[in-house]
Protein backbone atom coordinates (compact mmCIF):
# COMPACT_ATOMS: atom_id res chain seq x y z
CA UNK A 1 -42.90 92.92 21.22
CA UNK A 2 -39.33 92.44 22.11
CA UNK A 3 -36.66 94.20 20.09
CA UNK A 4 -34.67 90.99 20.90
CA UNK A 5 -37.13 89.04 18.85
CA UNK A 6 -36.12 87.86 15.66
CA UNK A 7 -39.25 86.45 13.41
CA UNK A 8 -37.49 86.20 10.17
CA UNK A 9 -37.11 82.94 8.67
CA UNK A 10 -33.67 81.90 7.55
CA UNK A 11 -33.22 81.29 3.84
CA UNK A 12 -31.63 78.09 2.58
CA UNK A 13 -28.48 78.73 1.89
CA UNK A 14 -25.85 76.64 -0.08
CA UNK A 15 -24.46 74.88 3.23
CA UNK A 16 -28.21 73.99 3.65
CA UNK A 17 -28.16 71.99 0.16
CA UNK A 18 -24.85 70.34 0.77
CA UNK A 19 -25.93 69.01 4.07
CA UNK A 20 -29.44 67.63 2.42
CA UNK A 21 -27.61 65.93 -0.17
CA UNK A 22 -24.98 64.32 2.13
CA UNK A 23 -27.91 63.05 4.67
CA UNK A 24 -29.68 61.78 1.34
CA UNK A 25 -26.10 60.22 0.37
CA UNK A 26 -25.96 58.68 3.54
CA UNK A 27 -29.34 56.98 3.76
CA UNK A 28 -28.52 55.86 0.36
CA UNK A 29 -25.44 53.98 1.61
CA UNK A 30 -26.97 52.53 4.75
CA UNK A 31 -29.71 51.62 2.90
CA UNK A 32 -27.23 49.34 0.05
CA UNK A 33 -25.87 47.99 3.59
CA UNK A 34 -28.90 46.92 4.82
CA UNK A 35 -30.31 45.28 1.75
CA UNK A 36 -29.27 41.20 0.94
CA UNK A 37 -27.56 41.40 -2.45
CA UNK A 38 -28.53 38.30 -4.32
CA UNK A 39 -25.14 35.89 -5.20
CA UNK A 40 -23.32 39.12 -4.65
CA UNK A 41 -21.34 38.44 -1.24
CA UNK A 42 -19.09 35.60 -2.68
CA UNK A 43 -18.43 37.66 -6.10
CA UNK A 44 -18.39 41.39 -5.19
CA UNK A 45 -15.71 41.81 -2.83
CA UNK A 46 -13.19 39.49 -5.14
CA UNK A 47 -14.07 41.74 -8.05
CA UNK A 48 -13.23 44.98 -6.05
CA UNK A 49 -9.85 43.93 -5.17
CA UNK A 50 -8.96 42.44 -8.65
CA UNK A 51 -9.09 45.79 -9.74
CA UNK A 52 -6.61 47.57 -7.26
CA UNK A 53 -4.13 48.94 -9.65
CA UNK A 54 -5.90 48.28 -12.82
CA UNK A 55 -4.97 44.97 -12.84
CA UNK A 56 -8.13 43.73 -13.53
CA UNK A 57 -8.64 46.57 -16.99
CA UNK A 58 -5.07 44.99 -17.73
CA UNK A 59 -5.99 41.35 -18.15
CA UNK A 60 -9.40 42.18 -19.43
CA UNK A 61 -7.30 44.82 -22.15
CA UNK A 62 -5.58 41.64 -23.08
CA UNK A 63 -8.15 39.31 -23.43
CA UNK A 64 -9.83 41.79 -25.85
CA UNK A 65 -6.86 42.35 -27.81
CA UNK A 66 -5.98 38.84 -28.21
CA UNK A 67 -9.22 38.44 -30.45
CA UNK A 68 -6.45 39.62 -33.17
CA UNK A 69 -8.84 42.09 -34.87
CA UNK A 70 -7.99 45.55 -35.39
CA UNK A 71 -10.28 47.15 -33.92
CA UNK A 72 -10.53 45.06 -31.04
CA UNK A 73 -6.55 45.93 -30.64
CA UNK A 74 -7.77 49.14 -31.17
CA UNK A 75 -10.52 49.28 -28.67
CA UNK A 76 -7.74 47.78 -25.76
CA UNK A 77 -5.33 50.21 -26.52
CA UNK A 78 -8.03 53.36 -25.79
CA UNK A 79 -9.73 51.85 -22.88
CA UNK A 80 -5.90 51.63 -21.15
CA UNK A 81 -5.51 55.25 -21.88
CA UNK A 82 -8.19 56.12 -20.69
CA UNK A 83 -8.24 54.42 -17.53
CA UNK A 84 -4.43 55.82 -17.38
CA UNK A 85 -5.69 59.93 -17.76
CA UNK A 86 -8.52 58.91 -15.23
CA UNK A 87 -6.34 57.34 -12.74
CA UNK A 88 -3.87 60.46 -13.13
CA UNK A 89 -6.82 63.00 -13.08
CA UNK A 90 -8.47 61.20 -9.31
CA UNK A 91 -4.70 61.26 -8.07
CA UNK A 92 -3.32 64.69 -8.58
CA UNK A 93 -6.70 66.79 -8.58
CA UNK A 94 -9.69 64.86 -7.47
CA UNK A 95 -8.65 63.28 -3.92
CA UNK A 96 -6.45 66.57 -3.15
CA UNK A 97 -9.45 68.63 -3.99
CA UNK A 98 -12.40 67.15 -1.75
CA UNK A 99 -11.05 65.67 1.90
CA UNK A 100 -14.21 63.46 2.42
CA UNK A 101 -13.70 60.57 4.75
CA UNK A 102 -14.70 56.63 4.42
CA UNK A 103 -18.12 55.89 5.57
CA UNK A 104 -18.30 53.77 8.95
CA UNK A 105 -18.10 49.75 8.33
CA UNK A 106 -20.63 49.52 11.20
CA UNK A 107 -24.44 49.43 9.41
CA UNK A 108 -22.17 46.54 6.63
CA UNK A 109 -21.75 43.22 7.20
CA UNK A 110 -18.51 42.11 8.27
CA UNK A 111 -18.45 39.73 4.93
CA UNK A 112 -18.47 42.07 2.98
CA UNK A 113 -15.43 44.06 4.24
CA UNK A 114 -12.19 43.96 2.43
CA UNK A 115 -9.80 42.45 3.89
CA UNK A 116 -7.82 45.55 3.35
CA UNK A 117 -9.50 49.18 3.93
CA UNK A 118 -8.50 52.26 1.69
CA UNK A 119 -6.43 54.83 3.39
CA UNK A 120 -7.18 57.26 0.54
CA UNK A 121 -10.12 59.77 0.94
CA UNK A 122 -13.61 58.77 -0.27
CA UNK A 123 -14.43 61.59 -2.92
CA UNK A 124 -14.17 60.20 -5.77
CA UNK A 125 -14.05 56.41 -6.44
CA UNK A 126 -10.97 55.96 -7.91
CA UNK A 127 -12.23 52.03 -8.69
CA UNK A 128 -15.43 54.03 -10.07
CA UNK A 129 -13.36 56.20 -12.20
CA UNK A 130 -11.52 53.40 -13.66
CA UNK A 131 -14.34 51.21 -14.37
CA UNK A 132 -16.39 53.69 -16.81
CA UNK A 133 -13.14 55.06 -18.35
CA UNK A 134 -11.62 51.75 -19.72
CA UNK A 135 -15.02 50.81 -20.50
CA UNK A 136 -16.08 54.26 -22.17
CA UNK A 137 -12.79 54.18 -24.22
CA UNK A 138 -13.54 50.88 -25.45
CA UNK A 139 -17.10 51.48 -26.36
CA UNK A 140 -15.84 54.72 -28.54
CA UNK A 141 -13.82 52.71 -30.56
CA UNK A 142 -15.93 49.40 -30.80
CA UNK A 143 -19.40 49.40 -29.33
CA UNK A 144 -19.88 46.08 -29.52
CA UNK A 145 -16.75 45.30 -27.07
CA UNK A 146 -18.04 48.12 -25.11
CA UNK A 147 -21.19 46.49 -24.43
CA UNK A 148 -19.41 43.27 -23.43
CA UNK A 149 -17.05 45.02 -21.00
CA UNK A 150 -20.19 47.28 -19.61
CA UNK A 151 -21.32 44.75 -17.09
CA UNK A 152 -17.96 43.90 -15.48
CA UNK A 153 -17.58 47.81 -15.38
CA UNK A 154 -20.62 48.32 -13.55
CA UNK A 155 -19.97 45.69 -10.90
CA UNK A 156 -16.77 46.87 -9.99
CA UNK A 157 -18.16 50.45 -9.36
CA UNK A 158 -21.11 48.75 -7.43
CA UNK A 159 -18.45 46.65 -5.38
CA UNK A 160 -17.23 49.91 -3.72
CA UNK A 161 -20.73 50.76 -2.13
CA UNK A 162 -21.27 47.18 -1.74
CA UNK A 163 -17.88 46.41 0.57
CA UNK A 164 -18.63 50.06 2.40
CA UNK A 165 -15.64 51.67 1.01
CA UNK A 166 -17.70 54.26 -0.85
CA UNK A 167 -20.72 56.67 -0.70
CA UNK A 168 -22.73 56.22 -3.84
CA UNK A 169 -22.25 60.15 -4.92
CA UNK A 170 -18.83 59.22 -4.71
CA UNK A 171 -18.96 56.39 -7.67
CA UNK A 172 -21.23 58.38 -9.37
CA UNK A 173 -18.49 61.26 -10.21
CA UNK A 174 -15.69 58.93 -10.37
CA UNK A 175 -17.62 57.37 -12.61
CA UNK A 176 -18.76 60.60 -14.51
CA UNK A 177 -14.93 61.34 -14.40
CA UNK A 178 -13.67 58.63 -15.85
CA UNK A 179 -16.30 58.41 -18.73
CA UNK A 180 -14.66 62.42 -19.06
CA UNK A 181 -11.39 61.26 -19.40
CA UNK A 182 -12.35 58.50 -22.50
CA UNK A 183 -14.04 61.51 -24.17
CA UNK A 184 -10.63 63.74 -23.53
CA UNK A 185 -8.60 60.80 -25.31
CA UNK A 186 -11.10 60.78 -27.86
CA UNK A 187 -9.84 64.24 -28.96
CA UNK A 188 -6.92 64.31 -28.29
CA UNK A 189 -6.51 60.69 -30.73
CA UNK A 190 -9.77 60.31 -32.69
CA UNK A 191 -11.48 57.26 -33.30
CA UNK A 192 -11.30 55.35 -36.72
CA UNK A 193 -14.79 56.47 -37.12
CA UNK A 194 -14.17 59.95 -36.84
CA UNK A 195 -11.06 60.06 -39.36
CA UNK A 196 -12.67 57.36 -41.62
CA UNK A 197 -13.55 58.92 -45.49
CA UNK A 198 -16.92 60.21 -46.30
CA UNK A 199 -19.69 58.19 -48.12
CA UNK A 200 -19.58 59.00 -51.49
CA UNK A 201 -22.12 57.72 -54.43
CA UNK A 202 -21.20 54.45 -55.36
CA UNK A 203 -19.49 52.79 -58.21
CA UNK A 204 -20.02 50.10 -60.58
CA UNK A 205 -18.98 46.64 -58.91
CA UNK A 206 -20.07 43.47 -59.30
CA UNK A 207 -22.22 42.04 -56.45
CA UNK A 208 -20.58 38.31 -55.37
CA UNK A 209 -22.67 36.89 -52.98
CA UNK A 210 -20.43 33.84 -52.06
CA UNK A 211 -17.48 35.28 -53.15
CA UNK A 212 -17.62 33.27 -56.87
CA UNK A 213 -15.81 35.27 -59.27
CA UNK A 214 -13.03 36.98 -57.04
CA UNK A 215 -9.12 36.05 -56.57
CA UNK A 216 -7.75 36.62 -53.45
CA UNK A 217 -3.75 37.09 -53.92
CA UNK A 218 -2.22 37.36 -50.64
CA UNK A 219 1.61 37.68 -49.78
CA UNK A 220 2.68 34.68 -47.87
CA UNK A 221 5.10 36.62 -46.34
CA UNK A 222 2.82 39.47 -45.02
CA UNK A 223 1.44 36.60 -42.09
CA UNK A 224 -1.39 36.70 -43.98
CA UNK A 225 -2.94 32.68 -43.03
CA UNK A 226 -5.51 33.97 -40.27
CA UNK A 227 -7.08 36.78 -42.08
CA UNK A 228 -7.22 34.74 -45.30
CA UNK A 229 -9.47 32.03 -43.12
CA UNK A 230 -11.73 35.04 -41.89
CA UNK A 231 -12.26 35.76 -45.96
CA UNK A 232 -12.57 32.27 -46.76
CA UNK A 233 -15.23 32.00 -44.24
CA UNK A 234 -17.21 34.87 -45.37
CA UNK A 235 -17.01 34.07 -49.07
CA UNK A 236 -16.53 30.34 -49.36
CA UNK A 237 -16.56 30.71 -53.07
CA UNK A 238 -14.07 33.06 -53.85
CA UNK A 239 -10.17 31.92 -54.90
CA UNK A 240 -7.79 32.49 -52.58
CA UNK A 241 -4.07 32.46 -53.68
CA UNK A 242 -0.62 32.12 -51.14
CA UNK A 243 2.28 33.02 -52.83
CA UNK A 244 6.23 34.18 -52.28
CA UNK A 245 7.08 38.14 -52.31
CA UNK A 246 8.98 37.07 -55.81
CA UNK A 247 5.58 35.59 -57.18
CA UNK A 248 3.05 38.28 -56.16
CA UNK A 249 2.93 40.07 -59.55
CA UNK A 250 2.53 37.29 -61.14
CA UNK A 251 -0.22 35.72 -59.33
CA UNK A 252 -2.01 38.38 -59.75
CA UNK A 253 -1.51 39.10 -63.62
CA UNK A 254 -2.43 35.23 -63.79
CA UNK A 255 -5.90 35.92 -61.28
CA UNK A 256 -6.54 39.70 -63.69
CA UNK A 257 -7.24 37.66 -66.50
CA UNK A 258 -9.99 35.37 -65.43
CA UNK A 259 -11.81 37.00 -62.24
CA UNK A 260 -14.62 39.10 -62.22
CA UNK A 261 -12.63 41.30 -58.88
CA UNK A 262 -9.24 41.20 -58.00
CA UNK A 263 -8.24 40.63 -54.56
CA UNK A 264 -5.36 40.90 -52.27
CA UNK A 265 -3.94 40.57 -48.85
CA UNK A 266 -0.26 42.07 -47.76
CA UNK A 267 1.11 45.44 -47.24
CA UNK A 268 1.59 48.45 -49.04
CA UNK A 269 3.75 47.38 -51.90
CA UNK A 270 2.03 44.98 -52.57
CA UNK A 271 -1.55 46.06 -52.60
CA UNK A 272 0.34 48.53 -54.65
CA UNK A 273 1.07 45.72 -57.14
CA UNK A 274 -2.41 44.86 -57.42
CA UNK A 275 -3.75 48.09 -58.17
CA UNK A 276 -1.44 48.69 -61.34
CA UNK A 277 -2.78 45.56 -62.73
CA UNK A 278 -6.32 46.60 -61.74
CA UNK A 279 -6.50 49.49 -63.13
CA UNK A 280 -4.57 48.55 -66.07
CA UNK A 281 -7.32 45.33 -66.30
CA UNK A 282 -10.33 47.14 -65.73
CA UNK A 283 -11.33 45.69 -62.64
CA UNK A 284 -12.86 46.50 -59.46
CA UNK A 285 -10.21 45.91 -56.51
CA UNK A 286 -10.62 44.07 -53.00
CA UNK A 287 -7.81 44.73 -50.46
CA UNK A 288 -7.70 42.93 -47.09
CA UNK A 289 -5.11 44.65 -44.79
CA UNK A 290 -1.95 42.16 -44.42
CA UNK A 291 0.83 44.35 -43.44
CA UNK A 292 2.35 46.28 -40.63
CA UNK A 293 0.99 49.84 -41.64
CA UNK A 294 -1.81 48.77 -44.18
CA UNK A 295 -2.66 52.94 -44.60
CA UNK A 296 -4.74 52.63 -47.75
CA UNK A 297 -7.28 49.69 -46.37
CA UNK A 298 -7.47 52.04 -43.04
CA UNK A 299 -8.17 54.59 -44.56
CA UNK A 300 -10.70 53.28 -46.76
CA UNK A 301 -12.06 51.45 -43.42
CA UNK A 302 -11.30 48.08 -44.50
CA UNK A 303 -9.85 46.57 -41.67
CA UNK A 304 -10.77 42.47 -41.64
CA UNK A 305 -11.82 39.74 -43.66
CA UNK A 306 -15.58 40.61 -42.34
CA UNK A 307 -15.86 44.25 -43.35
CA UNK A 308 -14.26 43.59 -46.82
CA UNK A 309 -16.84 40.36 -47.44
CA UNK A 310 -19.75 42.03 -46.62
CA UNK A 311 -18.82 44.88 -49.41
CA UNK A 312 -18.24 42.16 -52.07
CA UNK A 313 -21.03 40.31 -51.04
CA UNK A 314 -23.34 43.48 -51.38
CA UNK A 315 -21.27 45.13 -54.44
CA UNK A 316 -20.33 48.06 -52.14
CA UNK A 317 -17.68 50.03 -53.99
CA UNK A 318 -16.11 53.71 -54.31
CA UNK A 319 -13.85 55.05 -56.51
CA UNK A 320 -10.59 56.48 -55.40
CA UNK A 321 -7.50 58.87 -57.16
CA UNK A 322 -4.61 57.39 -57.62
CA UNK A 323 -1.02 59.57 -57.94
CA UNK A 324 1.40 58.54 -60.68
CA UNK A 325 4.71 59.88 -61.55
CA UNK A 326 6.87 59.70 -64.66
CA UNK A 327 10.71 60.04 -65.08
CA UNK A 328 12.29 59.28 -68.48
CA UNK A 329 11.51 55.44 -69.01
CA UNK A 330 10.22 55.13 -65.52
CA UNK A 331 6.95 55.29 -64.20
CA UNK A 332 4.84 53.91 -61.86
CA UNK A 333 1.73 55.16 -59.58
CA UNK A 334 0.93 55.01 -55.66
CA UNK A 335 -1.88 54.63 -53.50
CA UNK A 336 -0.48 56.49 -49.82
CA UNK A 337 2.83 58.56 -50.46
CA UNK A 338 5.98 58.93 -53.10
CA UNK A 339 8.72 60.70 -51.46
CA UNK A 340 12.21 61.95 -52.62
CA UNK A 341 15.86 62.46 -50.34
CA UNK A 342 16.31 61.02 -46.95
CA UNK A 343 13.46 58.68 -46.96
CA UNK A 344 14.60 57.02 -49.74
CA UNK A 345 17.63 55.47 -48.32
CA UNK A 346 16.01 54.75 -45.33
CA UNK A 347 13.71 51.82 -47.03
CA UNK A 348 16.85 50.90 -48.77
CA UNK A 349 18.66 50.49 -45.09
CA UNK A 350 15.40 49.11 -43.34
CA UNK A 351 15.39 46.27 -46.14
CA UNK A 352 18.64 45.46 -45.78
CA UNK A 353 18.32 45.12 -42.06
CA UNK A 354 14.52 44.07 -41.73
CA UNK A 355 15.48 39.97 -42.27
CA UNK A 356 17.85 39.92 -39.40
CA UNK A 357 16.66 42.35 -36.28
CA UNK A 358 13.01 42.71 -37.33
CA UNK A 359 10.55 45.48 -38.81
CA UNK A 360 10.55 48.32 -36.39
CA UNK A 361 14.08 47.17 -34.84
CA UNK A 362 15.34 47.60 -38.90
CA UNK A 363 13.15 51.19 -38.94
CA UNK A 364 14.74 53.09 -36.15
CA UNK A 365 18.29 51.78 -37.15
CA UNK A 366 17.91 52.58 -40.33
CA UNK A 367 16.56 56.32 -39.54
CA UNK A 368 19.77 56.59 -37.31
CA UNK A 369 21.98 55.46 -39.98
CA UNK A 370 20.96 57.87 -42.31
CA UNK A 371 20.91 61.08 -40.38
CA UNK A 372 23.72 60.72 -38.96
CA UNK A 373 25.42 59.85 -42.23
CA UNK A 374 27.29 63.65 -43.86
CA UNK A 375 25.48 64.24 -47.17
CA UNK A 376 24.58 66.98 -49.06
CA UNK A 377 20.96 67.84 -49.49
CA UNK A 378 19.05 66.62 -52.78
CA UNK A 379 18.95 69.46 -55.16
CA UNK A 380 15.59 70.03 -57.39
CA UNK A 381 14.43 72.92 -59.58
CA UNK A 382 11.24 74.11 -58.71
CA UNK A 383 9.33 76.87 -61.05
CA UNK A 384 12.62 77.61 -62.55
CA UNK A 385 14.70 78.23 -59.39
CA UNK A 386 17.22 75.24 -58.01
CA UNK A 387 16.45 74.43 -54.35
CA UNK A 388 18.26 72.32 -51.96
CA UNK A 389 15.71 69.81 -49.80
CA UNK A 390 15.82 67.27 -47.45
CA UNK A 391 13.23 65.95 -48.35
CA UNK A 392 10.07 65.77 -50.73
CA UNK A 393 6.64 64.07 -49.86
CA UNK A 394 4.05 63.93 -51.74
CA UNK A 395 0.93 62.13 -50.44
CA UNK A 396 -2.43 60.55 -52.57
CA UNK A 397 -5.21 62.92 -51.42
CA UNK A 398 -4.54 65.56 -48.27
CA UNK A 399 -3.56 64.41 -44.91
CA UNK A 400 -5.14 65.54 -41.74
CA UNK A 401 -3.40 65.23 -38.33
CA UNK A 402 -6.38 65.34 -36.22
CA UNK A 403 -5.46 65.34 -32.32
CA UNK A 404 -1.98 63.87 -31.25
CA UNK A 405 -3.05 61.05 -34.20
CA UNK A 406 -0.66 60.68 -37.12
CA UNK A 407 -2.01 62.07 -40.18
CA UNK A 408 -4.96 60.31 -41.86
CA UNK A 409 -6.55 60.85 -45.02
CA UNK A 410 -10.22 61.70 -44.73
CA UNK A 411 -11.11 62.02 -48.00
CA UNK A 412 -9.50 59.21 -50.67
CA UNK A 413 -10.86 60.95 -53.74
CA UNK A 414 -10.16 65.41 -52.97
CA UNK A 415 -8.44 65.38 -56.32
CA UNK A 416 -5.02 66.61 -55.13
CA UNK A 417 -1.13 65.85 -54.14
CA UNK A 418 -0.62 67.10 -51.08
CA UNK A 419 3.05 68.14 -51.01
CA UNK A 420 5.20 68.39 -47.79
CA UNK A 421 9.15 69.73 -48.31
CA UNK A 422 11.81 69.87 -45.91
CA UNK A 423 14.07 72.81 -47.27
CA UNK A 424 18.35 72.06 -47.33
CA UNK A 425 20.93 73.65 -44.56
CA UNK A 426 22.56 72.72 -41.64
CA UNK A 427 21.62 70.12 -39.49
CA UNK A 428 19.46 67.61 -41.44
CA UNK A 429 18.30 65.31 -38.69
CA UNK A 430 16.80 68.99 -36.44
CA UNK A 431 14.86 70.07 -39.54
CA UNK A 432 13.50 66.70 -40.28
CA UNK A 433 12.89 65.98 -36.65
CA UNK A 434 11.07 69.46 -36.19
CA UNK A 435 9.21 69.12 -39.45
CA UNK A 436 7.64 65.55 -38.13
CA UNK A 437 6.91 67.29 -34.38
CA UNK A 438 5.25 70.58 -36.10
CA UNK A 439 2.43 68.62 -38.13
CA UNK A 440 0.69 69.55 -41.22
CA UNK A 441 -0.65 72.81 -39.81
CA UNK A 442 2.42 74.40 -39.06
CA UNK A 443 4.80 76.78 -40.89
CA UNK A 444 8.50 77.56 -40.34
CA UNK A 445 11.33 78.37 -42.76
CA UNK A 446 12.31 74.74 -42.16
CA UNK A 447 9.71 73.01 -44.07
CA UNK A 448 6.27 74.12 -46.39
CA UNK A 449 3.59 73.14 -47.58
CA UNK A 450 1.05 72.99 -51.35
CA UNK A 451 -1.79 71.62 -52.32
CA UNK A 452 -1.78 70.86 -56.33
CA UNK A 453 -3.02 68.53 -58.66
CA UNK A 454 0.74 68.55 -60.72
CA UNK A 455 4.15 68.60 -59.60
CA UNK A 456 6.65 68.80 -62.09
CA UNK A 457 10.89 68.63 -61.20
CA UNK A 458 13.55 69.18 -63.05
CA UNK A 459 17.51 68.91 -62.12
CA UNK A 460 17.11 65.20 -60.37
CA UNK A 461 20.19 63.77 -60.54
CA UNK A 462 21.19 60.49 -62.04
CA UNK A 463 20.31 57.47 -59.84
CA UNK A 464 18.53 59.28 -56.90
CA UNK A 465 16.16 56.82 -55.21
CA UNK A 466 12.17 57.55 -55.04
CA UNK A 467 10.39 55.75 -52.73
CA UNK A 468 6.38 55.13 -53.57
CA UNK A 469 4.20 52.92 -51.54
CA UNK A 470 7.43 51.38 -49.82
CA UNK A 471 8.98 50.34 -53.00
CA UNK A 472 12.02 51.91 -54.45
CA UNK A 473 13.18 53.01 -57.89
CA UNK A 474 15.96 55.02 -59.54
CA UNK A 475 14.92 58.70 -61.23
CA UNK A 476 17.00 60.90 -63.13
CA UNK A 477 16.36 64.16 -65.16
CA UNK A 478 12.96 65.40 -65.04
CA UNK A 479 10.08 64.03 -62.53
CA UNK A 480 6.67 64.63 -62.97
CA UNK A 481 3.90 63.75 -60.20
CA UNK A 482 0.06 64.26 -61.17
CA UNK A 483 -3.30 62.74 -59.93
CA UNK A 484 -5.27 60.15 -61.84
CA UNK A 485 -8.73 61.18 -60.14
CA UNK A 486 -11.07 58.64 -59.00
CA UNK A 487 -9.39 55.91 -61.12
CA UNK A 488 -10.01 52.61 -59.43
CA UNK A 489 -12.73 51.00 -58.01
CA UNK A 490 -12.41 49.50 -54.84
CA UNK A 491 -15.13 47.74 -52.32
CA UNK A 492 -15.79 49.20 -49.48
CA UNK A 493 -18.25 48.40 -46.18
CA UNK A 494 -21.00 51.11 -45.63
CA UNK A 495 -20.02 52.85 -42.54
């Protein structure tokens, strides 16, 4: 035998794979070319361009959002930034990182061509990517909009193999890309499911089936007209009451002494309102989210008229702690946060502005206003020593920041105050501003941190403002905070 005779068999090698799975890629494509798409040819190739430059997630965003639900908003909001991280991911990385050119028009119909061809490189879809990211972000936040936005998803990523812009493998990792990217904006801002409270056993409420035996109190000034017809519609029975800011209280001391469940719709002061009189009438409490920041219904995962009638149709309820404070004559208690110092005069400024420029126009003047203002900082005596602050919060139940997501309260009965404090120096507005960037989690000699279930201060000067729920009073002399756990009953939806 010939020494130049060489019987061993070569091995397949990785080069080997690749080029199997690119011939298999490419019979796939020719074979999508070949086949006669059923009503496809007049709808496919329109649907592929409408997405160039996510104009297509854009309009379909805002036809989602415009269903005026919060979780719909919600669900909009997530499958843009998802579809925004995707898009940024197949720019910068994925095209750079795999130079794979267009498959040849020639075995595809001229009919189906786009009028204009990609100059970009093939690998990944970029369409692909932005199809299952928008709709993987919304189906994290609302499955049911998720599963309506599916099937517009799926075409547009079939449109690219379709029109011969595309290999299949190449729609199938944009696609598994952009269903990444949702999942990364998942973490990095959790869902409402993730950061709602845990089930807990429930509490005493009485089941209403149409709604018979509950007052609805809502603040006419909270815009409060559309979700009030949602309630109506879900409990036909129930009472529902429109009133002026000036006559909430007493609406609702009127509706405490004949209902069976007090109800109410409008922001934080007032759903603070109607918890004082519940718990001070014994009654269960139903709050439908009216106003700009509604924390307490979020966190309780009340978010719409449906949610909350289901729960008092069923006689779903929890009970929750309440904080309360005390100060001389004064006292009063709060569902979300009571803070003293800076924030203080800020409501006082964004009230006084809020009627003429708007909410959030009235919020960041109002925060300029008063850190630019010279002041001196608030001082308090705490466990016997005097200590100047910026500013004291103190928050019903802990607060989580979970993710680039503001803080959220997971748990709306832990039993504590969860106390934030923003120590006195030089240069107020960099220790508050540092305080907010650093989070819960973080510790620096500019601001700390407790967990108790009593707060106690002494040394408050005479009129300094304390803000609770959004309202604001007057303290002087002594303060004391403490926790009223699991006081009030409230209905809320099974998860």
């Amino acid at each position: 035998m010939s020494p130049d005779v060489d019987l061993t068999l070569p091995k397949p090698g990785r080069h080997a794979l690749r080029d199997r799975l690119l011939a298999l890629d490419s019979r796939l494509f020719e074979f999508a070319a070949e086949r006669n798409w059923p009503f496809a040819e007049p709808v496919l190739p329109r649907l592929s361009r409408s997405a160039n430059h996510g104009v297509l997630w854009g309009a379909t965003a805002a036809a989602v959002a415009a269903t005026r639900t919060p979780r719909a908003r919600r669900a909009a909001a997530r499958g843009l930034a998802s579809l925004a991280l995707a898009s940024l991911t197949i720019n910068t990385v994925g095209k750079r990182s795999v130079r794979r050119h267009r498959p040849r028009l020639d075995p595809v119909p001229a009919v189906r061509h786009l009028k204009r061809q990609p100059i970009t490189t093939s690998f990944p879809s970029g369409h692909a990517a932005s199809a299952a990211a928008f709709a993987t972000g919304v189906a994290l936040e609302s499955p049911a909009w998720g599963a309506a936005v599916a099937p517009l998803a799926f075409s547009v990523a079939m449109s690219r193999v379709y029109t011969g812009v595309h290999f299949p493998s190449d729609v199938l990792a944009g696609a598994a890309l952009g269903a990444g990217a949702a999942f990364a904006v998942r973490r990095l801002v959790p869902t409402r499911t993730q950061t709602g409270p845990p089930p807990r056993p429930r509490a005493e409420a009485p089941a209403l089936p149409g709604g018979e035996g509950l007052i609805v109190v809502a603040n006419r000034a909270s815009g409060s007209a559309d979700r009030m017809r949602v309630l109506h519609h879900e409990l036909p029975e129930a009472e529902l009451v429109e009133c002026e800011p000036d006559e909430v209280r007493t609406e609702l001391e009127k509706a405490a002494q004949r209902a069976q469940a007090l109800g109410v719709c409008g922001g934080d002061g007032t759903v603070n309102a109607a918890a004082d009189i519940a718990l001070r009438h014994g009654l269960p409490l139903a709050v439908l989210p009216g106003g700009t920041l509604n924390h307490f219904a979020y966190d309780l995962s009340v978010e719409d008229g449906r949610g909350l009638g289901r729960a008092v149709r069923e006689g779903v309820a929890v009970r929750v702690d309440l904080g309360r404070f005390v100060s001389g004559d004064r006292t009063g208690i709060f569902l979300n946060t009571l803070s003293l110092g800076v924030y203080p005069e800020l409501v006082r400024d964004r009230e006084r502005w809020e009627p003429r420029i708007g909410g959030w126009p009235a919020e960041v003047l109002a925060a300029l206003r008063v850190l630019r203002t010279d002041r001196h900082p608030l001082q308090v005596e705490l466990g016997g020593e005097t200590h100047p602050l910026w500013l004291l919060f103190v928050g019903n139940c802990v607060y989580h920041r979970m993710g680039l997501a503001p803080g959220r309260r997971t748990d709306l009965a832990d039993g504590l105050l969860d106390v934030r404090v923003v120590h006195g120096g030089r240069h107020p507005a960099l220790r508050l501003l540092s305080a907010a960037l650093a989070g819960p989690l973080t510790r620096s000699p500019a601001h700390a941190e407790a967990r108790v279930r009593r707060l106690r201060l002494t040394g408050v000067s005479a009129g300094t403002p304390i803000a609770y729920d959004g309202e604001v009073t007057e303290v002087a002399g002594e303060v004391t905070v403490e926790k009223l756990p699991e006081a009030l009953t409230v209905y809320r939806p099974l998860p």
